[in-house]
Protein backbone atom coordinates (compact mmCIF):
# COMPACT_ATOMS: atom_id res chain seq x y z
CA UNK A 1 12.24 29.37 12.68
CA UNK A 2 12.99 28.10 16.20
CA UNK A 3 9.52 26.75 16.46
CA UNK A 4 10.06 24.80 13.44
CA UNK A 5 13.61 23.54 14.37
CA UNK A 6 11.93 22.33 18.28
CA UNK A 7 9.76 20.37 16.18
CA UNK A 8 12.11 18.88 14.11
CA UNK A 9 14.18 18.18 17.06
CA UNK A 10 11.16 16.53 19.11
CA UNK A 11 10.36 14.49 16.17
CA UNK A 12 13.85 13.40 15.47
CA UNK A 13 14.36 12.54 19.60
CA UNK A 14 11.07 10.50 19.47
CA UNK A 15 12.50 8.42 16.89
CA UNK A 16 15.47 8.13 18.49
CA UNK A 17 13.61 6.55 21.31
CA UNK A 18 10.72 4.90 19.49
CA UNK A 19 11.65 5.00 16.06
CA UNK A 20 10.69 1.30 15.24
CA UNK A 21 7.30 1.25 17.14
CA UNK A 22 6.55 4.37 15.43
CA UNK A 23 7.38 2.75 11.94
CA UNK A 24 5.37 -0.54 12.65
CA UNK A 25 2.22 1.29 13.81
CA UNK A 26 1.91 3.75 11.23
CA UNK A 27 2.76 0.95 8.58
CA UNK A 28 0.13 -1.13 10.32
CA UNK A 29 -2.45 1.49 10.98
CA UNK A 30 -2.21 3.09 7.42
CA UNK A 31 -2.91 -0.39 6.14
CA UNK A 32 -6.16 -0.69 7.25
CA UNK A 33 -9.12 0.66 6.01
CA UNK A 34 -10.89 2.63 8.38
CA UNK A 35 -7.43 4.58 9.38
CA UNK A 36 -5.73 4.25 6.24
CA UNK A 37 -7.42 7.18 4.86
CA UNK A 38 -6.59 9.76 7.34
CA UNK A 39 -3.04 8.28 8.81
CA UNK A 40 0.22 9.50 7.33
CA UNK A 41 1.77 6.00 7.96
CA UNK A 42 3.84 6.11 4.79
CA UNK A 43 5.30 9.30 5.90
CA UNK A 44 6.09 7.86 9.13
CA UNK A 45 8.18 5.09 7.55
CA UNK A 46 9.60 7.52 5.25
CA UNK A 47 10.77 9.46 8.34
CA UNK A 48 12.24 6.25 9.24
CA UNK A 49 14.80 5.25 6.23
CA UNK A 50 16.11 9.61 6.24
CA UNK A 51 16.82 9.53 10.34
CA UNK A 52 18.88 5.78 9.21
CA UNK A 53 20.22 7.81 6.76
CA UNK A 54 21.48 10.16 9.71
CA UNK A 55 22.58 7.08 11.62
CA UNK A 56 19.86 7.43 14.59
CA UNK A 57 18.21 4.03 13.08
CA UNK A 58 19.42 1.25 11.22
CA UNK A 59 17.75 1.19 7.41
CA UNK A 60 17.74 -2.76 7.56
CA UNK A 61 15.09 -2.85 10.50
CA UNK A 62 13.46 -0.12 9.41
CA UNK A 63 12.29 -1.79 5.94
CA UNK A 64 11.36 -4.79 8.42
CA UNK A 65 9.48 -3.00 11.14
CA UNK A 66 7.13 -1.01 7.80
CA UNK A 67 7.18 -4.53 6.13
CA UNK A 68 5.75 -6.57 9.08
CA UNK A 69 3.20 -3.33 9.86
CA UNK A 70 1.95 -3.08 6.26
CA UNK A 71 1.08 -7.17 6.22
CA UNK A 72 -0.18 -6.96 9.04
CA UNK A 73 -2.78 -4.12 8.42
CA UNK A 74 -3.83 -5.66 5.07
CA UNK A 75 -4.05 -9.36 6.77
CA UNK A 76 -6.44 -7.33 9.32
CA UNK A 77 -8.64 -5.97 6.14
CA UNK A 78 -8.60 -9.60 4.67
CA UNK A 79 -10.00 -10.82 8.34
CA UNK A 80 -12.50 -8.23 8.58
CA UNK A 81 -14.10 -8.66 5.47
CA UNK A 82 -14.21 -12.22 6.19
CA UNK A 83 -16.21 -11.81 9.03
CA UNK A 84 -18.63 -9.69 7.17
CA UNK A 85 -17.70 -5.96 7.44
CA UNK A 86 -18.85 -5.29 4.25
CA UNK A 87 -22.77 -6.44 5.86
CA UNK A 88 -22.07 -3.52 8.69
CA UNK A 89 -20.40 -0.81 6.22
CA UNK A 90 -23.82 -1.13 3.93
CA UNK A 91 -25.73 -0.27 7.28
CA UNK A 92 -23.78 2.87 8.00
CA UNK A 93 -22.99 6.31 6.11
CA UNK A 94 -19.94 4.97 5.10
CA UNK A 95 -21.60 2.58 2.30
CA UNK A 96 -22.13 5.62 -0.33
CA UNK A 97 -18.32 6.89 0.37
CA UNK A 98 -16.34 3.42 0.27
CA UNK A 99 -19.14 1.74 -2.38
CA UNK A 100 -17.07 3.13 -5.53
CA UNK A 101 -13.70 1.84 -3.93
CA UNK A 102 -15.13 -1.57 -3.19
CA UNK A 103 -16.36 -1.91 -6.77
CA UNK A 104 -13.29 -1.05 -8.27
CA UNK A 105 -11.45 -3.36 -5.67
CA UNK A 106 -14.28 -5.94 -6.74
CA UNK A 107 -13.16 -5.99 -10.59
CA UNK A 108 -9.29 -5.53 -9.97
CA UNK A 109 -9.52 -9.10 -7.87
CA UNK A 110 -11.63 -10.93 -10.78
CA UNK A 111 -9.46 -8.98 -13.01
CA UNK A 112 -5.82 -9.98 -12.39
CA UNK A 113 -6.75 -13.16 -9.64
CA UNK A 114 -3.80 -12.98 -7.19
CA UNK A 115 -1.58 -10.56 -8.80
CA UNK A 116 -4.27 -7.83 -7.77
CA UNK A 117 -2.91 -7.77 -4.29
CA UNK A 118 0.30 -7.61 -5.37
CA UNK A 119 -0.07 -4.82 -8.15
CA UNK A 120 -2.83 -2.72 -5.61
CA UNK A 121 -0.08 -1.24 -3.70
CA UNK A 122 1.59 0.38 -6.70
CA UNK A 123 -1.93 1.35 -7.33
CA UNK A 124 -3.26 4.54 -5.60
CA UNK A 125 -4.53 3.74 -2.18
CA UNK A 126 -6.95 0.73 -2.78
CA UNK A 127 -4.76 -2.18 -1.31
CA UNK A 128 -7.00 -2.15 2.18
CA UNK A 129 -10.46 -2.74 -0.15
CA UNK A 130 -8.64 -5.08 -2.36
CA UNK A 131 -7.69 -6.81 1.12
CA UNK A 132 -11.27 -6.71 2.27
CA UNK A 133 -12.92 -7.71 -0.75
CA UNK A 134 -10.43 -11.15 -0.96
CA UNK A 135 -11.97 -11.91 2.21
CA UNK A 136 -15.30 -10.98 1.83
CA UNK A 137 -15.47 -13.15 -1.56
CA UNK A 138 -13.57 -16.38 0.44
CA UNK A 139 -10.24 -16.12 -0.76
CA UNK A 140 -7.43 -18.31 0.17
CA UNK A 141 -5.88 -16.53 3.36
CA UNK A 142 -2.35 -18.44 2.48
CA UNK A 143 -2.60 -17.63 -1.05
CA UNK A 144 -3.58 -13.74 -0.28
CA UNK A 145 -0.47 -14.07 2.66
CA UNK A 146 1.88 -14.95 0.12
CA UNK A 147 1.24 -12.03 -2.86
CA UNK A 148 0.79 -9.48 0.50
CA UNK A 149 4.30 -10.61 1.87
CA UNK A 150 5.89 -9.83 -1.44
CA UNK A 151 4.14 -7.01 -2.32
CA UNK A 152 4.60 -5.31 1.06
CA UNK A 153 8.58 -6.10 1.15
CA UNK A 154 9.07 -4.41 -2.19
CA UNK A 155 7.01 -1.43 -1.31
CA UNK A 156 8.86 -0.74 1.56
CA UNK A 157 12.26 -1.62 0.10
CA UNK A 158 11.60 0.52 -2.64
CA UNK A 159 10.34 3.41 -0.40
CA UNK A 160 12.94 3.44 1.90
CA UNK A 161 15.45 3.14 0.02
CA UNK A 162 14.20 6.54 -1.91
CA UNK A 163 14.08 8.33 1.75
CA UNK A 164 17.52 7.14 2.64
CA UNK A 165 19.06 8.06 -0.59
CA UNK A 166 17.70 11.16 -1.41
CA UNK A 167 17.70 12.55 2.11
CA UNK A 168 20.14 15.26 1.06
CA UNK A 169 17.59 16.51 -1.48
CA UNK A 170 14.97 17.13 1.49
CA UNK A 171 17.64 18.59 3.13
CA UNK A 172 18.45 21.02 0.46
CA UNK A 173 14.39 21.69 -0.35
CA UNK A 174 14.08 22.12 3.95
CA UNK A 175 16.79 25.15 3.20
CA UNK A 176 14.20 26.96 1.16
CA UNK A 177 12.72 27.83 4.93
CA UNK A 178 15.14 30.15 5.82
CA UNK A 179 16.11 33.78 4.90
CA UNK A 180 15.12 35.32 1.72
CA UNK A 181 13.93 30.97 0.84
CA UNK A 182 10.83 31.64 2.91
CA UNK A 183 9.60 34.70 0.92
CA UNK A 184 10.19 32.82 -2.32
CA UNK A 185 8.11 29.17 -1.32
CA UNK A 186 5.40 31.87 -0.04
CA UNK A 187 4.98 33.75 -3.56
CA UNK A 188 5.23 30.57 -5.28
CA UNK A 189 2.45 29.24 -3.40
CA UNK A 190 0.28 31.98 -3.49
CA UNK A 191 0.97 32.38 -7.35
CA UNK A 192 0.13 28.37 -8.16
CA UNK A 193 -3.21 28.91 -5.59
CA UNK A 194 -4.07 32.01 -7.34
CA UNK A 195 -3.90 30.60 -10.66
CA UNK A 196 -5.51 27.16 -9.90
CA UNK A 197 -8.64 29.37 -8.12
CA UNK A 198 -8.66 31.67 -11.10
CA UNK A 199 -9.43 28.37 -13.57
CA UNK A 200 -11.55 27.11 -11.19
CA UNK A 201 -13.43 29.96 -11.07
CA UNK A 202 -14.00 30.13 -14.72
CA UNK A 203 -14.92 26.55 -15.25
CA UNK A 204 -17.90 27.90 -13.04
CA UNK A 205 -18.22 30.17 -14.53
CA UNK A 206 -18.75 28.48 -18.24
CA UNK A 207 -20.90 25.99 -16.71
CA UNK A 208 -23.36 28.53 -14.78
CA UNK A 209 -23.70 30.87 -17.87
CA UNK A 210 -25.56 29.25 -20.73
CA UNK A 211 -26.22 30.48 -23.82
CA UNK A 212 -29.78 31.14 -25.10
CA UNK A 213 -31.54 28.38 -26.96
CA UNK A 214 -32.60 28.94 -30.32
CA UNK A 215 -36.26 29.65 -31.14
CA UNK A 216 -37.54 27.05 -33.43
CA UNK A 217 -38.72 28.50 -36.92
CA UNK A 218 -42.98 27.99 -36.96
CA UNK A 219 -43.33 28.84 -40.24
């Protein structure tokens, strides 16, 4: 457990240090769409609003450092696919794995206009192709600034106020980690892994086995 707790401490200490440069670059980098995928940048700002919680940041700047990131980022999508990413994407590997996404981005934006921007960031993680696609198909860069300003200050309101006000939750789930805790998160997991592999198995299994056709009557 003292590995854990350096960790914690190192992590904490870096935010104590660079705790709003830490917030603005993983806000910006989650936000765009060739790092969005593989960045923890929300958990970064979360991180953020629990150490204000603990008074070694200040919640206020936190919410603006993730707000200004997140617009940011998603301004950076809209500018790319106004330059004509989407051209270079179709000439790489990526084009099968981000095609889907930029369909359903596609439809959202003729779907809902404006308000796509807006509602894309309570929407899974397809805010970065909705970005791109407004500025592949010529969208107003004011208008798109405008729904991305408001959508990205309520998202990060709303997020960090849940990770300053629930900190003492984490802090209580973080106490499963120690003493007879440990043993207990272990079995739990093993049980939930063991029973998820155990269905998956079988749905293989039903689909591998088939049963015999019929032979048709001749007579």
């Amino acid at each position: 457990m003292d590995f854990f707790n350096n960790i914690l401490d190192f992590v904490k200490q870096q935010y104590a240090t660079f705790g709003y440069l830490i917030v603005f670059l993983g806000a910006y980098f989650e936000n765009t769409i060739f790092l969005g995928l593989i960045l923890p940048g929300g958990s970064l700002v979360l991180l953020g609003a629990i150490y204000a919680s603990e008074g070694t940041m200040i919640l206020p700047l936190v919410i603006l450092f993730g707000w200004l990131g997140m617009f940011l980022g998603n301004s950076t999508d809209f500018w790319l696919g106004r330059v004509g990413v989407l051209r270079l994407i179709e000439k790489t590997r990526l084009k099968d794995k981000m095609a889907p996404h930029m369909e359903t981005a596609r439809k959202f934006l003729e779907k809902r206009g404006g308000w796509a921007i807006f509602l894309s960031h309570f929407i899974g993680h397809i805010r970065s192709f909705v970005a791109i696609t407004a500025g592949a198909s010529r969208f107003s860069y004011a208008r798109f600034a405008r729904y991305e300003l408001a959508a990205a200050l309520v998202w990060n309101i709303i997020y960090c106020l849940a990770g300053f006000f629930f900190t003492e939750s984490i802090k209580k789930i973080e106490g499963l980690f120690s003493g007879v805790g440990i043993g207990l998160v272990i079995v739990a997991v093993l049980v939930v892994g063991g029973y998820k592999a155990h269905g998956w198995w079988r749905n293989r299994q039903s689909k591998t086995i088939q049963p015999p056709k019929k032979l048709e009557d001749r007579s």
